[in-house]
PDB file of N, CA and C in Angstrom:
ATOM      1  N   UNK A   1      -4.766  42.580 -87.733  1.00  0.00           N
ATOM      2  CA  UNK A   1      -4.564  41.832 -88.953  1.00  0.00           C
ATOM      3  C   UNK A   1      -4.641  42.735 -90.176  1.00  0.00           C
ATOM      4  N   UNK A   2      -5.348  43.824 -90.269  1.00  0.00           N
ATOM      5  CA  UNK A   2      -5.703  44.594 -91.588  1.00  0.00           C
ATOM      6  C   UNK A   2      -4.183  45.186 -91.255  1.00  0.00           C
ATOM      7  N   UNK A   3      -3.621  45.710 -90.241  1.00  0.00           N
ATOM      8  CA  UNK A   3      -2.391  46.677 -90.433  1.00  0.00           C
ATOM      9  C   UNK A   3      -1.070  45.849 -90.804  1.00  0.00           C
ATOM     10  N   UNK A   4      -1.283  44.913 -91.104  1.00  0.00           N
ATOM     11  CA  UNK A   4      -0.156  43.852 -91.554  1.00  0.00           C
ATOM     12  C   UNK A   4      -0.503  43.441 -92.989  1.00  0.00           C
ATOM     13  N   UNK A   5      -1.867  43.425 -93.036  1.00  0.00           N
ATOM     14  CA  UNK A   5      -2.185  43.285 -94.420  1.00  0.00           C
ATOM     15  C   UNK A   5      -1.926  44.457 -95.734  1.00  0.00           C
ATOM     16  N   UNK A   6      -2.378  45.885 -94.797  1.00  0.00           N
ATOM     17  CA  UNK A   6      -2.127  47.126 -95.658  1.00  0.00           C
ATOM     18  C   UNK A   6      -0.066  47.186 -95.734  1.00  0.00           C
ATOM     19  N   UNK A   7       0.205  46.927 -94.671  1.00  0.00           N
ATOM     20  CA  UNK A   7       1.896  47.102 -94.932  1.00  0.00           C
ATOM     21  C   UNK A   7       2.281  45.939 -95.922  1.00  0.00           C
ATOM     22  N   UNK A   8       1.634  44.652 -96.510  1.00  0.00           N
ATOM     23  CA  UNK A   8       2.053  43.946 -97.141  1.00  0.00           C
ATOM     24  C   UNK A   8       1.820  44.297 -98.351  1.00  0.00           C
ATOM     25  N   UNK A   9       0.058  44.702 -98.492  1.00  0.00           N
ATOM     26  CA  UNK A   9       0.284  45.751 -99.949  1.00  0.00           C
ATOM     27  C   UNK A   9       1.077  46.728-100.500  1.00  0.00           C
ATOM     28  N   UNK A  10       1.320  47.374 -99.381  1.00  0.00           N
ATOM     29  CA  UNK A  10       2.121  48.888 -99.445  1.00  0.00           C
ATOM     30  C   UNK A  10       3.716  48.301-100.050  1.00  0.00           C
ATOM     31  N   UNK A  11       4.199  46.709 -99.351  1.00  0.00           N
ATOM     32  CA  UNK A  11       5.136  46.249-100.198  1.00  0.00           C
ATOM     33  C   UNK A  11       5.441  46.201-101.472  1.00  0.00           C
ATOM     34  N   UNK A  12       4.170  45.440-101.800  1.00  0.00           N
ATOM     35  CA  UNK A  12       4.254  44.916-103.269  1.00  0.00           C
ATOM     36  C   UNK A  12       4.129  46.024-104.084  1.00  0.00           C
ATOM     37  N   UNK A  13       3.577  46.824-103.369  1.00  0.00           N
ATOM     38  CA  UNK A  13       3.486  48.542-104.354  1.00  0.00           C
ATOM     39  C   UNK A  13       4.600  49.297-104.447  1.00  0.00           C
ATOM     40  N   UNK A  14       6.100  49.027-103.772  1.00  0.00           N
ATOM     41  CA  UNK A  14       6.884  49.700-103.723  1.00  0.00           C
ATOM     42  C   UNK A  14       7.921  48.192-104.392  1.00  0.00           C
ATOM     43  N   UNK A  15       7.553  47.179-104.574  1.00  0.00           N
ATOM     44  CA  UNK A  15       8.481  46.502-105.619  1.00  0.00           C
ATOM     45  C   UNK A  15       8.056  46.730-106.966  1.00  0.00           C
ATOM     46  N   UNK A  16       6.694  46.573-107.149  1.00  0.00           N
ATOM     47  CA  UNK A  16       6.108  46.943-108.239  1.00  0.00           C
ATOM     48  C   UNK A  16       6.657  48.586-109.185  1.00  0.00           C
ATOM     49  N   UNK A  17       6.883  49.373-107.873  1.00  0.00           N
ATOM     50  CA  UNK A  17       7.490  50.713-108.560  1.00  0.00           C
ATOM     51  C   UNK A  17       9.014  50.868-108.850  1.00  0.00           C
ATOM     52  N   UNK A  18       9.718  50.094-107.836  1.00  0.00           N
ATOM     53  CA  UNK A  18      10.908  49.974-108.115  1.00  0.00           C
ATOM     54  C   UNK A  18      11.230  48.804-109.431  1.00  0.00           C
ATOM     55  N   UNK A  19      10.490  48.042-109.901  1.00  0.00           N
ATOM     56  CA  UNK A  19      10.628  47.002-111.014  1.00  0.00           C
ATOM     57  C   UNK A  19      10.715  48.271-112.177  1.00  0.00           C
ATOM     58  N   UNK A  20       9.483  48.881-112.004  1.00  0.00           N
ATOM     59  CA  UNK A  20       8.813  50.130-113.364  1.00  0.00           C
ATOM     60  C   UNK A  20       9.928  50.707-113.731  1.00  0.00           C
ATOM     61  N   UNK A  21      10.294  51.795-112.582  1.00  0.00           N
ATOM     62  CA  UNK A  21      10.706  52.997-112.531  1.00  0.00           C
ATOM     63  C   UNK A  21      12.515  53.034-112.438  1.00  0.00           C
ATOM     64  N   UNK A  22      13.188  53.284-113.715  1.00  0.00           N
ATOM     65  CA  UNK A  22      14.437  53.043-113.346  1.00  0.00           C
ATOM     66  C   UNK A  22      15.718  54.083-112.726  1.00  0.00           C
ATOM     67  N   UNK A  23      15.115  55.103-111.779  1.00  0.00           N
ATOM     68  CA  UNK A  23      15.924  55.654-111.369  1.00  0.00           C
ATOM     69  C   UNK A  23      15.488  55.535-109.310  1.00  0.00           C
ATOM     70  N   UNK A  24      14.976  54.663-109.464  1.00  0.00           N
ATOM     71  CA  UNK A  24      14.850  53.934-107.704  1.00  0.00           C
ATOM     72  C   UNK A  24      15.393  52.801-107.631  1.00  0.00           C
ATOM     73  N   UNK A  25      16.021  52.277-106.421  1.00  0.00           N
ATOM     74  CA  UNK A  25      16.590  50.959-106.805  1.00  0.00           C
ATOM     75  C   UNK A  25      16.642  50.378-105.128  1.00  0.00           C
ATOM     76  N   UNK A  26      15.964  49.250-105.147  1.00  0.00           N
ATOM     77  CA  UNK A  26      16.569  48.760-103.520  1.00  0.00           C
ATOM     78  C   UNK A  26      17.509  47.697-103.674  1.00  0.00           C
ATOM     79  N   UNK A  27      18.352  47.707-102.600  1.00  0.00           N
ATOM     80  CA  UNK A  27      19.522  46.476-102.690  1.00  0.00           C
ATOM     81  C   UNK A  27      18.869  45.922-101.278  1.00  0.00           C
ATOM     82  N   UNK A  28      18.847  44.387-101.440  1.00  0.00           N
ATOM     83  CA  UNK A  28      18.075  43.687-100.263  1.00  0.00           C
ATOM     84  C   UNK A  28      16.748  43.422-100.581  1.00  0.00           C
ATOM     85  N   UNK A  29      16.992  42.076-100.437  1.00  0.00           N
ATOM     86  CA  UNK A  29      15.531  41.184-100.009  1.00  0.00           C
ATOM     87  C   UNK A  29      14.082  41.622-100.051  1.00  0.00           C
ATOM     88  N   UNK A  30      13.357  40.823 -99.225  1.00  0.00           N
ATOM     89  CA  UNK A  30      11.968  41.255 -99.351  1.00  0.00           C
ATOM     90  C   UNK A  30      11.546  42.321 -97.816  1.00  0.00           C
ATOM     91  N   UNK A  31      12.326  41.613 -97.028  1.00  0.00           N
ATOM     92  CA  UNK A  31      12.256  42.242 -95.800  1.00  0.00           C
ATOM     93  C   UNK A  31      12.902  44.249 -96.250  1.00  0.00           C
ATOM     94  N   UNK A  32      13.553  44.259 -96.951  1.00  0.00           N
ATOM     95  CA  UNK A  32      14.081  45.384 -97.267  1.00  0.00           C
ATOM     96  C   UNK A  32      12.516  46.361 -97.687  1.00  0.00           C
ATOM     97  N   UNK A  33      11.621  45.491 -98.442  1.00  0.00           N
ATOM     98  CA  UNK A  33      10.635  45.899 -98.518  1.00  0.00           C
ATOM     99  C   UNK A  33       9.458  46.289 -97.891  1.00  0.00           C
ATOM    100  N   UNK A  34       9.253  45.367 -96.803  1.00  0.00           N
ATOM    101  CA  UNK A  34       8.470  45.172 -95.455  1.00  0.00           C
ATOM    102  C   UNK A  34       9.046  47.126 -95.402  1.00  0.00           C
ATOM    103  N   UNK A  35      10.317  47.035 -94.604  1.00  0.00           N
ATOM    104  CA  UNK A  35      10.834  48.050 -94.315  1.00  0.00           C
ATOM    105  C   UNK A  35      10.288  49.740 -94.619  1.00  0.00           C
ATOM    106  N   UNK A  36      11.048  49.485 -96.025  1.00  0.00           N
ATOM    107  CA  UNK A  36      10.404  50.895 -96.923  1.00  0.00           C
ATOM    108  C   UNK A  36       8.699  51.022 -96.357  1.00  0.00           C
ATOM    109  N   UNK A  37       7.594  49.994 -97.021  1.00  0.00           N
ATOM    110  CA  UNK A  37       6.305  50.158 -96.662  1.00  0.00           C
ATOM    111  C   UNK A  37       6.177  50.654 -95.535  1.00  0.00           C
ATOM    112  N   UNK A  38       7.244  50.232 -94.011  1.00  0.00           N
ATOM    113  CA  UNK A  38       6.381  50.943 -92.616  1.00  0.00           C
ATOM    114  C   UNK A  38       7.038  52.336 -92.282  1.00  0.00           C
ATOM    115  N   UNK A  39       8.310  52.351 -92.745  1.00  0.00           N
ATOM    116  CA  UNK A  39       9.027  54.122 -92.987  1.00  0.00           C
ATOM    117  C   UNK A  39       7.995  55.068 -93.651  1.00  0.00           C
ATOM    118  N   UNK A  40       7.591  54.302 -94.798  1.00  0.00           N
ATOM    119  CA  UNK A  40       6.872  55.514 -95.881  1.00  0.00           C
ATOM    120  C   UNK A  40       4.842  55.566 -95.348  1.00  0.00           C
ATOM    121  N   UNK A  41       4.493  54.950 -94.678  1.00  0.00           N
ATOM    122  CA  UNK A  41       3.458  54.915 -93.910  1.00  0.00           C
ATOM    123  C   UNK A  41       3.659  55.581 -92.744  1.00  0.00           C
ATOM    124  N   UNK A  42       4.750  55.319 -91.872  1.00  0.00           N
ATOM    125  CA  UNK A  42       4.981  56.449 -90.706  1.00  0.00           C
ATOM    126  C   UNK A  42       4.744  57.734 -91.047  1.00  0.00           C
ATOM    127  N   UNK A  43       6.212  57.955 -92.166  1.00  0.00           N
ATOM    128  CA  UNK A  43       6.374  59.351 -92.389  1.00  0.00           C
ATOM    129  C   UNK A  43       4.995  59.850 -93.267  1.00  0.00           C
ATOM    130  N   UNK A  44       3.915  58.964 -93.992  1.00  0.00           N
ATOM    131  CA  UNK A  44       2.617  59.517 -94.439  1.00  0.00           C
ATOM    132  C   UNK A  44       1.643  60.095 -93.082  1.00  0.00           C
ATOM    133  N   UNK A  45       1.778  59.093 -92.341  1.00  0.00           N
ATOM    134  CA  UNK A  45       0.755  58.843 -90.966  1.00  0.00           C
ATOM    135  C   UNK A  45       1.054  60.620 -90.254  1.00  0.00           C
ATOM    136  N   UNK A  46       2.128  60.475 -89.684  1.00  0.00           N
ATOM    137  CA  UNK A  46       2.571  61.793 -88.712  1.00  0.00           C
ATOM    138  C   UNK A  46       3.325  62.528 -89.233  1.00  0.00           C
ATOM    139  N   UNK A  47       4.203  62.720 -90.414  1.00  0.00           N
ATOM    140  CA  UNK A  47       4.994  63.761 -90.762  1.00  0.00           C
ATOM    141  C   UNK A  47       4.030  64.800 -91.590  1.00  0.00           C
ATOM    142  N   UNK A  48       3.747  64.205 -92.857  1.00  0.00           N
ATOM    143  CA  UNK A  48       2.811  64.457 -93.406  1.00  0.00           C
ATOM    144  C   UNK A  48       1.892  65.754 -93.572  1.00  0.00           C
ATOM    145  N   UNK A  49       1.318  65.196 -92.595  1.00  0.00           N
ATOM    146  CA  UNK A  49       0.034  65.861 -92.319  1.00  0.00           C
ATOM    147  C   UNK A  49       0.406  67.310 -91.375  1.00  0.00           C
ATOM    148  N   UNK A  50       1.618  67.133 -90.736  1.00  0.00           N
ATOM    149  CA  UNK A  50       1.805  68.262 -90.037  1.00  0.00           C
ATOM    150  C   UNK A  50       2.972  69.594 -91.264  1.00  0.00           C
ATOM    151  N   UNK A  51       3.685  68.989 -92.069  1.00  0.00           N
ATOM    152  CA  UNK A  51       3.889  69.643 -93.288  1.00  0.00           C
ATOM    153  C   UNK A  51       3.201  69.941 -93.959  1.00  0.00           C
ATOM    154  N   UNK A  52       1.933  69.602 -94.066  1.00  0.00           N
ATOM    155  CA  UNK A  52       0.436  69.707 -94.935  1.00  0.00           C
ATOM    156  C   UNK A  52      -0.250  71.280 -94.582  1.00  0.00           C
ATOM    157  N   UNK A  53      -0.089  71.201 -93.003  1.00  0.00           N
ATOM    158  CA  UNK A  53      -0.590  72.054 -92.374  1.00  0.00           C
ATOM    159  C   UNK A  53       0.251  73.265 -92.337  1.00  0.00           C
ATOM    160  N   UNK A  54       1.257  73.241 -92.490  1.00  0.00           N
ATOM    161  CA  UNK A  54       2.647  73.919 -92.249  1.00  0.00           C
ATOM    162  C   UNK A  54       2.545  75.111 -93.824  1.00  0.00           C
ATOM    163  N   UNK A  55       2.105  74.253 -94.988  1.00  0.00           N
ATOM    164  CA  UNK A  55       2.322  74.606 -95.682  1.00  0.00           C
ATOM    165  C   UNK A  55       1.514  75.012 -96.572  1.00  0.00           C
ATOM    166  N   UNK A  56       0.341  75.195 -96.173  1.00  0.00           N
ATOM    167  CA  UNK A  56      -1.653  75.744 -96.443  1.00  0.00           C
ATOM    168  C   UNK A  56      -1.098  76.900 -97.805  1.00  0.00           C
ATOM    169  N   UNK A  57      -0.247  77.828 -97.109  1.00  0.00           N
ATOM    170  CA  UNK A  57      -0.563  79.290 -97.763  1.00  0.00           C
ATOM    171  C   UNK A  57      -0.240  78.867 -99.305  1.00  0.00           C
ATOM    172  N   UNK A  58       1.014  77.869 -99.536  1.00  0.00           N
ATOM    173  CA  UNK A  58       1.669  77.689-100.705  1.00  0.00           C
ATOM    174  C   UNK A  58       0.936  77.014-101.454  1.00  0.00           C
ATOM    175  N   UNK A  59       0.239  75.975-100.747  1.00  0.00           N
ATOM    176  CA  UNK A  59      -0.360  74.646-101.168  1.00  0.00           C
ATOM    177  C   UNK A  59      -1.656  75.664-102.064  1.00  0.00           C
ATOM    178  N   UNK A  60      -2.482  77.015-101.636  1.00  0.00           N
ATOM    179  CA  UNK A  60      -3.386  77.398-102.356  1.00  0.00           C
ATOM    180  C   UNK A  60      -2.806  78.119-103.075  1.00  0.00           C
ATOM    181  N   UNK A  61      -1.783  79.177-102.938  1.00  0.00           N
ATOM    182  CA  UNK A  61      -0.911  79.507-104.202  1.00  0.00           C
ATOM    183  C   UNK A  61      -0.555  78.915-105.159  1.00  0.00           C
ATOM    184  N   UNK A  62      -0.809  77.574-105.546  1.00  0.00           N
ATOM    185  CA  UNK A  62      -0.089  77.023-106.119  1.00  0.00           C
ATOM    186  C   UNK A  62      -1.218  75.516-106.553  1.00  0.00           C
ATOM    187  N   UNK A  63      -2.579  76.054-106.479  1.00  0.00           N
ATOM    188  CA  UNK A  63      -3.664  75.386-106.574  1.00  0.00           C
ATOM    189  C   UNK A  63      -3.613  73.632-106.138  1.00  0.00           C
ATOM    190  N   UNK A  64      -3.047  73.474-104.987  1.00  0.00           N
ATOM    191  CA  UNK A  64      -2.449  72.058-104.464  1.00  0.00           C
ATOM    192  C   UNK A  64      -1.452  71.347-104.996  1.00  0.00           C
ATOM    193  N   UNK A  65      -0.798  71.863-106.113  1.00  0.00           N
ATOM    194  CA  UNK A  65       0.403  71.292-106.671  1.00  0.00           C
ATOM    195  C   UNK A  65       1.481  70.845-105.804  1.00  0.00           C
ATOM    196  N   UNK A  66       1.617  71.797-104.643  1.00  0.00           N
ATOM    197  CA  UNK A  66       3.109  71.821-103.674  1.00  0.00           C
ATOM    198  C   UNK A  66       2.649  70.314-102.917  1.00  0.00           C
ATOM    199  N   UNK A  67       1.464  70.198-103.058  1.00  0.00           N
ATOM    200  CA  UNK A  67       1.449  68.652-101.827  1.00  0.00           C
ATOM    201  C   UNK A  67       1.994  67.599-102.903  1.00  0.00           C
ATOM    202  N   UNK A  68       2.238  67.272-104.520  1.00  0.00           N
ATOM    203  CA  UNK A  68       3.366  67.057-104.839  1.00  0.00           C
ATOM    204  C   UNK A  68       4.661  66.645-104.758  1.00  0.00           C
ATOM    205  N   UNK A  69       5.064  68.057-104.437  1.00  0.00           N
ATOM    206  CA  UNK A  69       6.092  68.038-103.585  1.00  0.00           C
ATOM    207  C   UNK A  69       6.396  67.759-102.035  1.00  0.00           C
ATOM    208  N   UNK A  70       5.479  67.714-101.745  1.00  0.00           N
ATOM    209  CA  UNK A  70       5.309  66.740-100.334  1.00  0.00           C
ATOM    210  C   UNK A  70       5.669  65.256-100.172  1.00  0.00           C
ATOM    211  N   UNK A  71       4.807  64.406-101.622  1.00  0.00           N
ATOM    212  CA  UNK A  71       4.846  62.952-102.084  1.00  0.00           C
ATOM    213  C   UNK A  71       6.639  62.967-102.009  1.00  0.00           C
ATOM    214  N   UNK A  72       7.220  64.050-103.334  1.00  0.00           N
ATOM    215  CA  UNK A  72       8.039  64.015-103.460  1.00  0.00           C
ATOM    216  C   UNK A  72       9.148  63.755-101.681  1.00  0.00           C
ATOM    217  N   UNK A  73       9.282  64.675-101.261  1.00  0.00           N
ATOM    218  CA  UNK A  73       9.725  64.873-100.425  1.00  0.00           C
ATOM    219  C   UNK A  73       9.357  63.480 -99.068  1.00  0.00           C
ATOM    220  N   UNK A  74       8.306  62.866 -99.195  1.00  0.00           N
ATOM    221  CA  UNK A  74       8.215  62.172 -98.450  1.00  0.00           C
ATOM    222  C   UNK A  74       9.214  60.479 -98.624  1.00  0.00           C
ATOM    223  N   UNK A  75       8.948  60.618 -99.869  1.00  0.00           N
ATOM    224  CA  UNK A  75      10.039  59.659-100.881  1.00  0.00           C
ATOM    225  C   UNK A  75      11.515  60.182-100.388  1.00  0.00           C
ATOM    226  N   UNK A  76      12.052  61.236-100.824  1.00  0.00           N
ATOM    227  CA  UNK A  76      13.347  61.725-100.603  1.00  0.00           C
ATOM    228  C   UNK A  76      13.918  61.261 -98.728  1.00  0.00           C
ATOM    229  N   UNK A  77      12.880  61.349 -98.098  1.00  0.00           N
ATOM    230  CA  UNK A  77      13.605  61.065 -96.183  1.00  0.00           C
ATOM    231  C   UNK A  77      12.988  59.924 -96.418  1.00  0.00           C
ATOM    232  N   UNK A  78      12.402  58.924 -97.083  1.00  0.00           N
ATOM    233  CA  UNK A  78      12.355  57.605 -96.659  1.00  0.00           C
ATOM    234  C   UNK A  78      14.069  57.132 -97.070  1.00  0.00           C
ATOM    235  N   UNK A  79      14.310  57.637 -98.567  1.00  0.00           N
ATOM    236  CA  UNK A  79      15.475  56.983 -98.759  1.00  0.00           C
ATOM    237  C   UNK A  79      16.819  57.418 -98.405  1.00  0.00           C
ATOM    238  N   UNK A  80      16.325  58.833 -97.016  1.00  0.00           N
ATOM    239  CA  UNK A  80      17.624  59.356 -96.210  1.00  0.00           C
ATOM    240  C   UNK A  80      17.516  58.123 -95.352  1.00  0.00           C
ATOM    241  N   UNK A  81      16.396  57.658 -94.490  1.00  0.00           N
ATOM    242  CA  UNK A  81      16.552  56.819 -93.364  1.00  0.00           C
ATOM    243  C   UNK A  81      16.851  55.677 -93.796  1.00  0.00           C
ATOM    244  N   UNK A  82      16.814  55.231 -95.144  1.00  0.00           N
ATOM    245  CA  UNK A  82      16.890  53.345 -95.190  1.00  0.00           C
ATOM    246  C   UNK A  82      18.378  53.330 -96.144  1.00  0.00           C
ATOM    247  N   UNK A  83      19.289  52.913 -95.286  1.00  0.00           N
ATOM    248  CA  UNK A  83      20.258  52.745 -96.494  1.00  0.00           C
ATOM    249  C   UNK A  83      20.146  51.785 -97.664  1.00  0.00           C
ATOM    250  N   UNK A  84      19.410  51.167 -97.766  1.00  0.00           N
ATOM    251  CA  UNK A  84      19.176  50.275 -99.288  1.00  0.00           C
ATOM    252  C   UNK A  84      18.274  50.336-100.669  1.00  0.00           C
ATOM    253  N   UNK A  85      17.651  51.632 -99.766  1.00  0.00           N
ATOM    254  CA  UNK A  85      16.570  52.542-100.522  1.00  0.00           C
ATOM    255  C   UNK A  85      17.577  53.751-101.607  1.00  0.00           C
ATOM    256  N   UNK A  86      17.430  53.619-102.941  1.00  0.00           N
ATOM    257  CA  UNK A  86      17.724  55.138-103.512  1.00  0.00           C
ATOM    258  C   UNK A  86      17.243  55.739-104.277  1.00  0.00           C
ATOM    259  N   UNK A  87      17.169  57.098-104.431  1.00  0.00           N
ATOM    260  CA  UNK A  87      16.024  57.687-105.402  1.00  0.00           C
ATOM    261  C   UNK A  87      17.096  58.492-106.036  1.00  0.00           C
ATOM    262  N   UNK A  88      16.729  58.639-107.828  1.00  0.00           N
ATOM    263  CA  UNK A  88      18.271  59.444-108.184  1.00  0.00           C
ATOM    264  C   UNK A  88      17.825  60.599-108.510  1.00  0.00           C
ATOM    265  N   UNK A  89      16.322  61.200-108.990  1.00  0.00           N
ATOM    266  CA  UNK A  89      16.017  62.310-108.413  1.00  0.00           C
ATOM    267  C   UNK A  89      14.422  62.541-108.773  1.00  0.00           C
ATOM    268  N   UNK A  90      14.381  64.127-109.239  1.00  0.00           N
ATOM    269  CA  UNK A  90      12.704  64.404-108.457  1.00  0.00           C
ATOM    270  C   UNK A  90      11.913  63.511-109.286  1.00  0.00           C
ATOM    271  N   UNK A  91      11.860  63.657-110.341  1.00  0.00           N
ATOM    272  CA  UNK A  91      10.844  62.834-111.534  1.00  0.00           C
ATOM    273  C   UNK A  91      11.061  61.641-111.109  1.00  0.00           C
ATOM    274  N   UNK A  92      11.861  60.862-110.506  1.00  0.00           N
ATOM    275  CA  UNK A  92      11.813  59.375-110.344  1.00  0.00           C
ATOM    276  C   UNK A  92      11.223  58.970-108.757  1.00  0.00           C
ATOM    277  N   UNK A  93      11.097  60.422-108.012  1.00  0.00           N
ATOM    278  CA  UNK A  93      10.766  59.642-106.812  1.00  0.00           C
ATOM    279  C   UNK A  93       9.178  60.293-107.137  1.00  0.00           C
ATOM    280  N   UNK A  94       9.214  60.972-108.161  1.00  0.00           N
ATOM    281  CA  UNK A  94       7.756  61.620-108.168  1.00  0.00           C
ATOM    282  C   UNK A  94       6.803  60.263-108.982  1.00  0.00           C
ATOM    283  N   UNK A  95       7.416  59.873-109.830  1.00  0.00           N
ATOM    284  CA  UNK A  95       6.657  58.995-110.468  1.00  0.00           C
ATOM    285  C   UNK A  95       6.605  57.659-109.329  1.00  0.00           C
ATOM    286  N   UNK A  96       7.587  57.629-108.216  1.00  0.00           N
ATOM    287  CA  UNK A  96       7.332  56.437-107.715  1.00  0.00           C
ATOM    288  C   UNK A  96       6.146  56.463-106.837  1.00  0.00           C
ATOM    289  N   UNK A  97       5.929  57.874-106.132  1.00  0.00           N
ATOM    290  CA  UNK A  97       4.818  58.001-105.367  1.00  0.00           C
ATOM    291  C   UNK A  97       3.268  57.684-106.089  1.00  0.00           C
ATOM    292  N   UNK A  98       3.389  58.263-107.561  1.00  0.00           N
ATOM    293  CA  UNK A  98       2.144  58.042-108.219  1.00  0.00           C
ATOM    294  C   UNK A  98       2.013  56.112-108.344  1.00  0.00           C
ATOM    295  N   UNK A  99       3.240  55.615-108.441  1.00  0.00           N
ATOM    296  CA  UNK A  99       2.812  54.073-108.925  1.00  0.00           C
ATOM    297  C   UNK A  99       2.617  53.670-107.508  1.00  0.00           C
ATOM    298  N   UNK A 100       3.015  53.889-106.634  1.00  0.00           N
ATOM    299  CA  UNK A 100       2.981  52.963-104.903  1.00  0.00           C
ATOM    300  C   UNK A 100       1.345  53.746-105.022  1.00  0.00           C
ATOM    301  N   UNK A 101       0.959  54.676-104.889  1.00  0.00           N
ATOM    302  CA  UNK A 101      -0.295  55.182-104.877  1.00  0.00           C
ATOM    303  C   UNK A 101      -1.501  54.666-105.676  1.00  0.00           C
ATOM    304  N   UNK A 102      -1.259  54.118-107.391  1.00  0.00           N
ATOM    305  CA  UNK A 102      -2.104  53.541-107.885  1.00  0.00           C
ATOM    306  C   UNK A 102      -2.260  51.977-107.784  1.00  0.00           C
ATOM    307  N   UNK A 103      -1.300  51.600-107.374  1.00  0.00           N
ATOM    308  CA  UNK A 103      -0.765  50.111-107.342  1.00  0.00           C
ATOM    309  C   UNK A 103      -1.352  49.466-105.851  1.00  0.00           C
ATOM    310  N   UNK A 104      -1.134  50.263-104.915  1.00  0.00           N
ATOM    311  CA  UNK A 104      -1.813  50.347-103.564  1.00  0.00           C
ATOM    312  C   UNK A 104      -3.380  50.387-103.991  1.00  0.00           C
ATOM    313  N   UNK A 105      -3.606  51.532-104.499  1.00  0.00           N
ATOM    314  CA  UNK A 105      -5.474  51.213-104.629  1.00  0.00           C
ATOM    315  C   UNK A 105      -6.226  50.098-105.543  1.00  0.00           C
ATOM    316  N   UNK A 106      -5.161  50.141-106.452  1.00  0.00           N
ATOM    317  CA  UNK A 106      -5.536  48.838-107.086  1.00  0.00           C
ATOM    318  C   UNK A 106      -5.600  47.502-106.304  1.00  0.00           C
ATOM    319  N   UNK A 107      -4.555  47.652-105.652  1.00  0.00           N
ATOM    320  CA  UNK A 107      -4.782  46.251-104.469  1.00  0.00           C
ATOM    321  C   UNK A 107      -6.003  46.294-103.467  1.00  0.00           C
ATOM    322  N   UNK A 108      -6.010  47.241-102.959  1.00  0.00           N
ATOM    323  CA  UNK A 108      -6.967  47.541-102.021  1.00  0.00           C
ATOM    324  C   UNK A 108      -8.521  46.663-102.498  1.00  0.00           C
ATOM    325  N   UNK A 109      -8.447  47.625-103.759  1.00  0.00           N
ATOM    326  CA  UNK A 109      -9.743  47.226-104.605  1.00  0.00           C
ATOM    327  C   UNK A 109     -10.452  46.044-104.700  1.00  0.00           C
ATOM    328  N   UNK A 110      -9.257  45.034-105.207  1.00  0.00           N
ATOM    329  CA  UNK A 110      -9.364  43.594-105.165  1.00  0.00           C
ATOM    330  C   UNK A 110      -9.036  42.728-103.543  1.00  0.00           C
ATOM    331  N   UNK A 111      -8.149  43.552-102.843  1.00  0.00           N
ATOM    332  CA  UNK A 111      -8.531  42.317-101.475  1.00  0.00           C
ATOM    333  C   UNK A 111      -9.629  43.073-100.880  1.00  0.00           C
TER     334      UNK A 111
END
């Protein structure tokens, strides 16, 4: 029940960013949303973390900034795999990760 509950937040956090942010845009429903939330939780869950690891030397060169570009990048292959998903570029999928990220804990907080 909680993993249906966190993918329903993770929804409203990615309509909430796509409402904000005007260079993301989904075409389709709510289910379109369901969607995005369990792509962008996969690819957090197992891609992630093994690019995380992949990428240590840069990530301290670069005083953790490059994981950033990770968010970024994790945004960019959600909206290779979902055709109704689009991001038009870095600053817009960067700011979307920060709002699904604050918008998510904010929910969290309160349920």
């Amino acid at each position: 029940m909680g993993l249906i509950i966190r993918i329903l937040i993770s929804a409203v956090a990615v309509w909430v960013a796509t409402y904000f942010i005007p260079g993301v845009s989904v075409s389709g429903g709510p289910g379109t949303y369901l969607i995005i939330a369990i792509v962008l939780g996969f690819l957090n869950a197992f891609i992630k973390p093994i690019l995380t690891v992949l990428t240590i030397p840069i990530t301290i060169i670069t005083l953790g900034l490059f994981l950033l570009v990770l968010n970024v990048l994790m945004v960019y292959l959600t909206s290779y795999l979902i055709p109704n998903f689009h991001v038009s570029g870095f600053i817009a999928a960067l700011l979307f990760s920060f709002v699904v990220s604050i918008v998510t804990a904010l929910i969290d907080a309160i349920v």
